[in-house]
C-alpha atoms as a PDB file:
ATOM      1  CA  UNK A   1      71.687  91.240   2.023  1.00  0.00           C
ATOM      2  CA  UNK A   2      72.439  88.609   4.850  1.00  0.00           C
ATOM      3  CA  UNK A   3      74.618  85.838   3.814  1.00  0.00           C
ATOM      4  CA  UNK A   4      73.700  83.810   6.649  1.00  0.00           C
ATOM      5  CA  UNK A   5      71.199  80.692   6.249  1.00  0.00           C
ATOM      6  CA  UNK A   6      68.168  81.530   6.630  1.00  0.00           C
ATOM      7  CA  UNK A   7      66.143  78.748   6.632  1.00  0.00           C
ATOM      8  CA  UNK A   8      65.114  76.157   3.971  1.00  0.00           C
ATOM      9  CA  UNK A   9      61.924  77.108   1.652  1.00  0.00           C
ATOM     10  CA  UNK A  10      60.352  74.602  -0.495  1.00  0.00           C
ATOM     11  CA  UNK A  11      59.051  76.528  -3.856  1.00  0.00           C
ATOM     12  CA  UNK A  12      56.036  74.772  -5.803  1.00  0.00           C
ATOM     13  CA  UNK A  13      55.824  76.219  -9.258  1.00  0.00           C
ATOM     14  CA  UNK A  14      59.062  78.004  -9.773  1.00  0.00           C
ATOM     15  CA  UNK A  15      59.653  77.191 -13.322  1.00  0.00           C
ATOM     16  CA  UNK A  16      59.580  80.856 -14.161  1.00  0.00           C
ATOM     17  CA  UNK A  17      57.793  84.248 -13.694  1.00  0.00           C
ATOM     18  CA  UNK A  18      57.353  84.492  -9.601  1.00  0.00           C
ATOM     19  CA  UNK A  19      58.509  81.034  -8.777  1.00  0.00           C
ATOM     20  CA  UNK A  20      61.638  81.427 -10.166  1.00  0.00           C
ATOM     21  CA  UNK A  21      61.466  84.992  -9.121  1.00  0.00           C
ATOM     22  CA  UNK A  22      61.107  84.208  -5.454  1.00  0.00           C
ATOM     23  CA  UNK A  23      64.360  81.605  -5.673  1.00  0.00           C
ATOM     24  CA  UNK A  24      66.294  84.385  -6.865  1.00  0.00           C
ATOM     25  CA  UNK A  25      64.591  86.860  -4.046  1.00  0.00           C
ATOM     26  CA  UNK A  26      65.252  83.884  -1.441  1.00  0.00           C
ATOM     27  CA  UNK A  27      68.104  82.555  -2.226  1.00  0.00           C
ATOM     28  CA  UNK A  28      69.879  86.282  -2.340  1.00  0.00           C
ATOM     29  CA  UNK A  29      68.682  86.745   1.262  1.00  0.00           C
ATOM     30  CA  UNK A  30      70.518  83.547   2.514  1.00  0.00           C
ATOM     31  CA  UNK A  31      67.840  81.141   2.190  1.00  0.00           C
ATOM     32  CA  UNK A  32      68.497  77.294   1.292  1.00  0.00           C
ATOM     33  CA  UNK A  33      65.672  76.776  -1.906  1.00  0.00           C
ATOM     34  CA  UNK A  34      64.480  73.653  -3.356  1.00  0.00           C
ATOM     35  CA  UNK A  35      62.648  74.514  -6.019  1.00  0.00           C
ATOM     36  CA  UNK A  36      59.739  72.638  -8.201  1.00  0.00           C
ATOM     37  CA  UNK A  37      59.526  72.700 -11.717  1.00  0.00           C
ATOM     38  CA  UNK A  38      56.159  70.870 -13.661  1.00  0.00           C
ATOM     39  CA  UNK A  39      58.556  70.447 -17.010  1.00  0.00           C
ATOM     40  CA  UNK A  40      62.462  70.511 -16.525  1.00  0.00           C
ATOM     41  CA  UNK A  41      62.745  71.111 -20.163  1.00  0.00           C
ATOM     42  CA  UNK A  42      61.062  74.624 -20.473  1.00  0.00           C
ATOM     43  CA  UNK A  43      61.920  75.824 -16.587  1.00  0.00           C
ATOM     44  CA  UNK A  44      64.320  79.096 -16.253  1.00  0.00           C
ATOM     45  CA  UNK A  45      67.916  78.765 -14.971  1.00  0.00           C
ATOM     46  CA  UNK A  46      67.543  78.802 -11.367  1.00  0.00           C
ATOM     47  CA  UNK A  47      69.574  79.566  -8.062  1.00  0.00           C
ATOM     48  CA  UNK A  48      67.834  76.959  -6.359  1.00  0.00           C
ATOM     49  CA  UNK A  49      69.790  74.812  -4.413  1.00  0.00           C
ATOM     50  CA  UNK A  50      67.860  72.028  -5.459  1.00  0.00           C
ATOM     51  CA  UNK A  51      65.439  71.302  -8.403  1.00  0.00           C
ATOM     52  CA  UNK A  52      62.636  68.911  -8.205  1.00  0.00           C
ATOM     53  CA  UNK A  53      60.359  67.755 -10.881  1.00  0.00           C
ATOM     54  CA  UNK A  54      56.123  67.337  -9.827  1.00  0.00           C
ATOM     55  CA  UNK A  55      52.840  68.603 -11.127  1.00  0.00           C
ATOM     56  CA  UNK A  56      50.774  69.230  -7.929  1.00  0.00           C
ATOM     57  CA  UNK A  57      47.787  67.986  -9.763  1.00  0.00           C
ATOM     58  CA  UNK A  58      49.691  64.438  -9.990  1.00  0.00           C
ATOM     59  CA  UNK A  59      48.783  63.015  -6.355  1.00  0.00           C
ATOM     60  CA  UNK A  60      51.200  60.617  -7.353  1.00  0.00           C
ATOM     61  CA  UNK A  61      53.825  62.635  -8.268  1.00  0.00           C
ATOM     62  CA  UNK A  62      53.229  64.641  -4.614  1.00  0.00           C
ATOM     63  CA  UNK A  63      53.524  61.250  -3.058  1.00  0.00           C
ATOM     64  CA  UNK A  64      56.554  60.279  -5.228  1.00  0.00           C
ATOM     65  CA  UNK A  65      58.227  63.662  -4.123  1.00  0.00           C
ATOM     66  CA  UNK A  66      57.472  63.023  -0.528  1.00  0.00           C
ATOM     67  CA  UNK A  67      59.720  60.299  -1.160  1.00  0.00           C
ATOM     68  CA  UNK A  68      62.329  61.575  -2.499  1.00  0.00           C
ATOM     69  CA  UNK A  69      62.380  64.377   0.003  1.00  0.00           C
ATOM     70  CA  UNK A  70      62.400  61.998   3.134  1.00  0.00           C
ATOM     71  CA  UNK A  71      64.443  63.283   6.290  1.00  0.00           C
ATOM     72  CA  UNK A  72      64.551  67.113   4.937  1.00  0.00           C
ATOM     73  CA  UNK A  73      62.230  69.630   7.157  1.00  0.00           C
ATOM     74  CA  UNK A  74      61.453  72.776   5.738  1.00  0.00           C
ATOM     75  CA  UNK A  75      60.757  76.327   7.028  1.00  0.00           C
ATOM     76  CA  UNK A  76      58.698  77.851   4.365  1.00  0.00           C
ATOM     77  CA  UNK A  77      56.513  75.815   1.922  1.00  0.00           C
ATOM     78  CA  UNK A  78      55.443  77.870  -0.701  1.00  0.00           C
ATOM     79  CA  UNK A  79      52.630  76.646  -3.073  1.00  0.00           C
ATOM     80  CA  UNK A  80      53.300  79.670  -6.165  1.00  0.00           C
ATOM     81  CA  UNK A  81      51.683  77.106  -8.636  1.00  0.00           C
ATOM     82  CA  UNK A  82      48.444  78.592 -10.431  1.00  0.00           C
ATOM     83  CA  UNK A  83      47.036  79.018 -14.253  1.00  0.00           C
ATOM     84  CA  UNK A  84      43.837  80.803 -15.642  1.00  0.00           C
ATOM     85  CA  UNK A  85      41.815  80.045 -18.739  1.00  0.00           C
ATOM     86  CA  UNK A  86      42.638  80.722 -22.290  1.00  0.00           C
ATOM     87  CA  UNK A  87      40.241  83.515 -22.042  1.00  0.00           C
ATOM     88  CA  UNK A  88      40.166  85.288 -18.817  1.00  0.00           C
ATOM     89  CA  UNK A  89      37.712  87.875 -19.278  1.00  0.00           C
ATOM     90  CA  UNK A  90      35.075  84.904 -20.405  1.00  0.00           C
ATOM     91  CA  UNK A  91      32.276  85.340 -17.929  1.00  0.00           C
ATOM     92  CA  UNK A  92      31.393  81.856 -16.026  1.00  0.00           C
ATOM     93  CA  UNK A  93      28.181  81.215 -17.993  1.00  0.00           C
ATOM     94  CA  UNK A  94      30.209  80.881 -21.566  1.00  0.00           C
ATOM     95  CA  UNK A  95      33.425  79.422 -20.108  1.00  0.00           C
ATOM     96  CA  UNK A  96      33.470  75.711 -21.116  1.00  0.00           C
ATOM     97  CA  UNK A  97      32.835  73.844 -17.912  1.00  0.00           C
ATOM     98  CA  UNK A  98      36.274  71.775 -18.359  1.00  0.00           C
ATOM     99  CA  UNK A  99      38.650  74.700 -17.961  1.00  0.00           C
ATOM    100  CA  UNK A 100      36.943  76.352 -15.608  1.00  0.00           C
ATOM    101  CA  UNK A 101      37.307  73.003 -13.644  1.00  0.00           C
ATOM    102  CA  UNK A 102      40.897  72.974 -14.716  1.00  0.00           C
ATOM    103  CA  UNK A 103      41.574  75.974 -13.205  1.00  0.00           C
ATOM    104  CA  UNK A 104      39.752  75.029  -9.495  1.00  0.00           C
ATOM    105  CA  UNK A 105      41.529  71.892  -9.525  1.00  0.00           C
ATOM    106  CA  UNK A 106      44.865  73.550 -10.010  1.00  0.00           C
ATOM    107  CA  UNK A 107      44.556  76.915  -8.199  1.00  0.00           C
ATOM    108  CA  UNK A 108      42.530  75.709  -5.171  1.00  0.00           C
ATOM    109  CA  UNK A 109      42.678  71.416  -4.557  1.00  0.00           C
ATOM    110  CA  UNK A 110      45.959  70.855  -5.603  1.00  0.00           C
ATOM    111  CA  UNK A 111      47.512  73.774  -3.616  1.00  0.00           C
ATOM    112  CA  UNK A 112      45.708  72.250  -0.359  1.00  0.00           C
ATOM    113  CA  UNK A 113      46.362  68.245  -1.057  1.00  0.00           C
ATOM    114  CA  UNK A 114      49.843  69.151  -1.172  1.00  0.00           C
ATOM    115  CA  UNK A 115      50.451  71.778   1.720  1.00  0.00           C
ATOM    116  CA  UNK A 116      48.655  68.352   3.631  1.00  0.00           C
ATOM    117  CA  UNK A 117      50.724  65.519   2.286  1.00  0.00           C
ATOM    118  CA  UNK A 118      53.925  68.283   3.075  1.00  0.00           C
ATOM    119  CA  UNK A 119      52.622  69.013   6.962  1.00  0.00           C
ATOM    120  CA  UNK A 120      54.762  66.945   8.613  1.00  0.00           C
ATOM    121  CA  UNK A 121      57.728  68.134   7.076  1.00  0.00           C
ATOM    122  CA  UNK A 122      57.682  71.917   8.421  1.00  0.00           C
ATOM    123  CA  UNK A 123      60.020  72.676  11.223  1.00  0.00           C
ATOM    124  CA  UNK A 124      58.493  73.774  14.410  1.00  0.00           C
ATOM    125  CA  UNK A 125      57.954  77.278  13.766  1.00  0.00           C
ATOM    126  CA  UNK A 126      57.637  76.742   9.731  1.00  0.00           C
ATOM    127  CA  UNK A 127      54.474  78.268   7.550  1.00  0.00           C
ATOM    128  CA  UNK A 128      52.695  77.549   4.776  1.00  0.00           C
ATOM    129  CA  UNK A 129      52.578  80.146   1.963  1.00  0.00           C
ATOM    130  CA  UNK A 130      49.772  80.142  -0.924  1.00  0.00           C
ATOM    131  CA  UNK A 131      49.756  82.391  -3.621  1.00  0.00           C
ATOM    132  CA  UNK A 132      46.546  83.693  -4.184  1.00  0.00           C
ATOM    133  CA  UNK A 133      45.325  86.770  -5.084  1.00  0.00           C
ATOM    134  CA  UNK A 134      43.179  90.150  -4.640  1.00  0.00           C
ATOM    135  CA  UNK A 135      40.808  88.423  -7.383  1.00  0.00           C
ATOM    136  CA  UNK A 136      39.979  86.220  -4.628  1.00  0.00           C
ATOM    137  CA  UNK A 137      38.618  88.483  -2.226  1.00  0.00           C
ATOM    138  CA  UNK A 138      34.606  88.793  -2.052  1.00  0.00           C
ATOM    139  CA  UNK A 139      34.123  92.032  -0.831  1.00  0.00           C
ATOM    140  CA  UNK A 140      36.501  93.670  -3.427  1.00  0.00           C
ATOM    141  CA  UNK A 141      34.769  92.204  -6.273  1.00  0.00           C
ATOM    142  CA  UNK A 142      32.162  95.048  -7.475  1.00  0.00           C
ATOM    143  CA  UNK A 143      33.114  95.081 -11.366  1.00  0.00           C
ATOM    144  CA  UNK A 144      33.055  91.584 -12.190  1.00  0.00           C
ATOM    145  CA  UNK A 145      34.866  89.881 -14.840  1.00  0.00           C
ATOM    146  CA  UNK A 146      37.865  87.096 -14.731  1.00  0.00           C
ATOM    147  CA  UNK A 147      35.038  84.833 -13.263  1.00  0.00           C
ATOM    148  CA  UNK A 148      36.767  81.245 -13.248  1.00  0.00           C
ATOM    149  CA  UNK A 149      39.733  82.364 -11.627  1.00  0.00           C
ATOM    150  CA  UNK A 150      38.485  84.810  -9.470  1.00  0.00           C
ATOM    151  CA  UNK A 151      35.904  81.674  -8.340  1.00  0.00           C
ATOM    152  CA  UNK A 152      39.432  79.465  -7.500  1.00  0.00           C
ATOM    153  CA  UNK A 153      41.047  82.221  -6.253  1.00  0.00           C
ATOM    154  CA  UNK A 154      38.402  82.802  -4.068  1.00  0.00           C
ATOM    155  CA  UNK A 155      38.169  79.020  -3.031  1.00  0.00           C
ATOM    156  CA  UNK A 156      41.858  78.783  -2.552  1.00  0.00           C
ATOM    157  CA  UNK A 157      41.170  81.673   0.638  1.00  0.00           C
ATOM    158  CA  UNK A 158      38.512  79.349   1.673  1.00  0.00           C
ATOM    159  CA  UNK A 159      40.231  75.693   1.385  1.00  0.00           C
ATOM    160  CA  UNK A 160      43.225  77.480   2.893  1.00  0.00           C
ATOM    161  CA  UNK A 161      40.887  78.970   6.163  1.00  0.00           C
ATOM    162  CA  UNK A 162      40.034  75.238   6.857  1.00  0.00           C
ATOM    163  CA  UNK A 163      43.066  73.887   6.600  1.00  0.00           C
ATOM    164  CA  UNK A 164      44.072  76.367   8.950  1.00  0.00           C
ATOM    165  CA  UNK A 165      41.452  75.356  11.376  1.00  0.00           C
ATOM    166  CA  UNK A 166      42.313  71.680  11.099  1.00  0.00           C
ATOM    167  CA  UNK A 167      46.427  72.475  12.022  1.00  0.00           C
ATOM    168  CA  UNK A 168      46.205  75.578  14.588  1.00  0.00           C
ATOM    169  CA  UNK A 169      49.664  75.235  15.406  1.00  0.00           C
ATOM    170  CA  UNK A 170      50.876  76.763  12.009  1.00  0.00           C
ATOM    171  CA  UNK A 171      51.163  79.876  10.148  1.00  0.00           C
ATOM    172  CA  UNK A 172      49.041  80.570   7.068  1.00  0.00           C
ATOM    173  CA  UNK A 173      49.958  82.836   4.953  1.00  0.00           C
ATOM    174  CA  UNK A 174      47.756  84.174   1.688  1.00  0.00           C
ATOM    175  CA  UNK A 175      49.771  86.285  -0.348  1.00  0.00           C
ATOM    176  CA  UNK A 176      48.403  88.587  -3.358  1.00  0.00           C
ATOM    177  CA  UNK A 177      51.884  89.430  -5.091  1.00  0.00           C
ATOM    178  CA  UNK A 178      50.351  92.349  -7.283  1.00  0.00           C
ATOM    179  CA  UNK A 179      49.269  92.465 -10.834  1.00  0.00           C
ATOM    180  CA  UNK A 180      53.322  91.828 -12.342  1.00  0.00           C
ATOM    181  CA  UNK A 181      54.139  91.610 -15.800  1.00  0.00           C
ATOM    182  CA  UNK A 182      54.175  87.795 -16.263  1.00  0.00           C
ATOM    183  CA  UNK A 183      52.978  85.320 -19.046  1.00  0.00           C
ATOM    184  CA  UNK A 184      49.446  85.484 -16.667  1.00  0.00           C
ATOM    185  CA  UNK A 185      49.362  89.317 -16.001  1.00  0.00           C
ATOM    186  CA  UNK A 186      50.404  90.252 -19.503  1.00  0.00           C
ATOM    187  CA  UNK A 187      52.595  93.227 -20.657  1.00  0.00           C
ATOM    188  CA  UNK A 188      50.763  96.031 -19.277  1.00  0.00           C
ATOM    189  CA  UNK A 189      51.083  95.208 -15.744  1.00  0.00           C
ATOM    190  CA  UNK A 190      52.766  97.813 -13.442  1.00  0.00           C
ATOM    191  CA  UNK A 191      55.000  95.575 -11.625  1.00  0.00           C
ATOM    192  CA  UNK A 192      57.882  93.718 -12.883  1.00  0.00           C
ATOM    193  CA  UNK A 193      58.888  90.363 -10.970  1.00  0.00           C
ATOM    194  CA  UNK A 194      61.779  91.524  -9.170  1.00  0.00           C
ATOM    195  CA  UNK A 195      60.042  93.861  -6.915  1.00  0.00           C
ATOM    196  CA  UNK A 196      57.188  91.673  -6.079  1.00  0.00           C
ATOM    197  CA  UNK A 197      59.067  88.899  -5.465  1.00  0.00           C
ATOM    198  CA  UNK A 198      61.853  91.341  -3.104  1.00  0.00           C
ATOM    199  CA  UNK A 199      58.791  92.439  -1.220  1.00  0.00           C
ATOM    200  CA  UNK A 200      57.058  89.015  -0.937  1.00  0.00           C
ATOM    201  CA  UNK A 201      60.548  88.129   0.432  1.00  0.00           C
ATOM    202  CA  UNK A 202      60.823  90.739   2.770  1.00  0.00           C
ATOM    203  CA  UNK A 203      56.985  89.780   3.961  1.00  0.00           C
ATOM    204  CA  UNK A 204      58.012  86.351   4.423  1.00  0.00           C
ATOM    205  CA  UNK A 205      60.784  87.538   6.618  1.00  0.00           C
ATOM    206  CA  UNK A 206      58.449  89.448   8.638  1.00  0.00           C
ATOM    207  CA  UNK A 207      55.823  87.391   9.258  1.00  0.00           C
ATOM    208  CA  UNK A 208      58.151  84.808  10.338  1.00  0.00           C
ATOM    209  CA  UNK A 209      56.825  82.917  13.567  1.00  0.00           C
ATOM    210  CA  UNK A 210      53.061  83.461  12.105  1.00  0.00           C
ATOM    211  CA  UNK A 211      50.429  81.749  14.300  1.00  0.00           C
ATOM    212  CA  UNK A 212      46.999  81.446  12.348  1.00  0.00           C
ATOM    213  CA  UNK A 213      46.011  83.206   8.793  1.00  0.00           C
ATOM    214  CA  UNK A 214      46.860  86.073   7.163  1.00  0.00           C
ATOM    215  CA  UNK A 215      46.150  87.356   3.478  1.00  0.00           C
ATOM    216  CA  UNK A 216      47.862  90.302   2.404  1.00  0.00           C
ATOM    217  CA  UNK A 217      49.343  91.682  -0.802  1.00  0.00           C
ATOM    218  CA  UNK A 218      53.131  91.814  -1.537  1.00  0.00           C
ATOM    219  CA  UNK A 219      53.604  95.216   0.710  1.00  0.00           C
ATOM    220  CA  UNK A 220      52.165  92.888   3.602  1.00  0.00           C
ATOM    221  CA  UNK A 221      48.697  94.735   3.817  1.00  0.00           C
ATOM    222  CA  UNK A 222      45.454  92.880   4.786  1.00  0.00           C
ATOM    223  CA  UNK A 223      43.120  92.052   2.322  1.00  0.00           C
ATOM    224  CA  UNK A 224      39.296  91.914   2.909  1.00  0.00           C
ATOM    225  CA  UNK A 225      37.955  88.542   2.595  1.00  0.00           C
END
């Protein structure tokens, strides 16, 4: 792997599974990390460089790590941060309105409030990176099922077209990492973390420079909207 620096990524959500996945993926490569954890206490070890503490759903704590982050630029900001329900599989009409409002607020506001309060921090050529996934996409959707985070999934793609639209100088990047054997994709998942998270950071490499949007999956193919 190259030794020399390759930039500096900001991780959001990289207390463990892909998060701390993709600081061990970046880092490897050469890459300066800082990395944000929601709870210190239960967050992996990490590479990282740097460790920050914020919950993206906090606008104060996004404004508080602004802050604390003043006079660093970054290259990559990566929003990895997402949840689901406590029942996936619960179609929309049973799911308790709450969670399923949890979920939105987490997987498709929160991502875009903070790529916007961290704009003017990206280098000339940096991107913005949001984790989505192939949930999200409308036209693949012909069985159904995992409803309230397919819906934010779904809206993430959307929220993340407009901001797009309202900062044309940058590169957008949607990225489906697979279905990986995490506490969300459960034990029966085909991929483990490390090669997601290699791939995702070979992808990154690659589509270094990006002008406009792109959503792909971790092997950098286009999804369908």
């Amino acid at each position: 792997m190259p030794s020399d620096d390759q930039g500096h990524a900001l991780l959001v959500g990289a207390s463990r599974g892909l998060g701390a996945g993709l600081v061990d993926a970046l880092t490897g490569r050469g890459w300066r990390v800082t990395a944000t954890v929601r709870d210190p206490a239960r967050a992996a070890p990490t590479r990282a460089q740097a460790v920050e503490q914020v919950d993206i759903d906090v606008p104060e704590q996004v404004a508080a790590l602004h802050a604390r982050l003043a006079g660093q630029t970054f290259d990559l900001v990566f929003v990895v941060a997402g949840v689901s329900t406590g029942n996936p599989a619960t179609p929309i009409h049973l799911e308790r309105p709450e969670e399923a409002l949890r979920v939105y607020r987490t997987n498709a506001l929160s991502p875009i409030a903070f790529a916007e309060a961290f704009v003017d921090r990206l280098t000339p050529t940096g991107m913005i990176a949001f984790m989505s996934s192939t949930l999200g996409s409308v036209t693949r959707n012909t069985n159904g099922g995992y409803d309230a985070y397919r819906a934010s999934k779904a809206a993430l793609n959307m929220l993340a077209r407009s901001f797009a639209a309202r900062h044309p100088a940058l590169g957008v990047l949607i990225v489906h990492p697979g279905w990986v054997r995490t506490d969300m994709g459960g034990p029966n998942a085909p991929l483990d973390v490390a090669t997601s998270t290699e791939a995702m950071a070979t992808l990154l490499a690659a589509r270094r420079g990006l002008r406009g949007t792109a959503y792909v999956d971790w092997e950098d193919n286009e999804i369908p909207w």
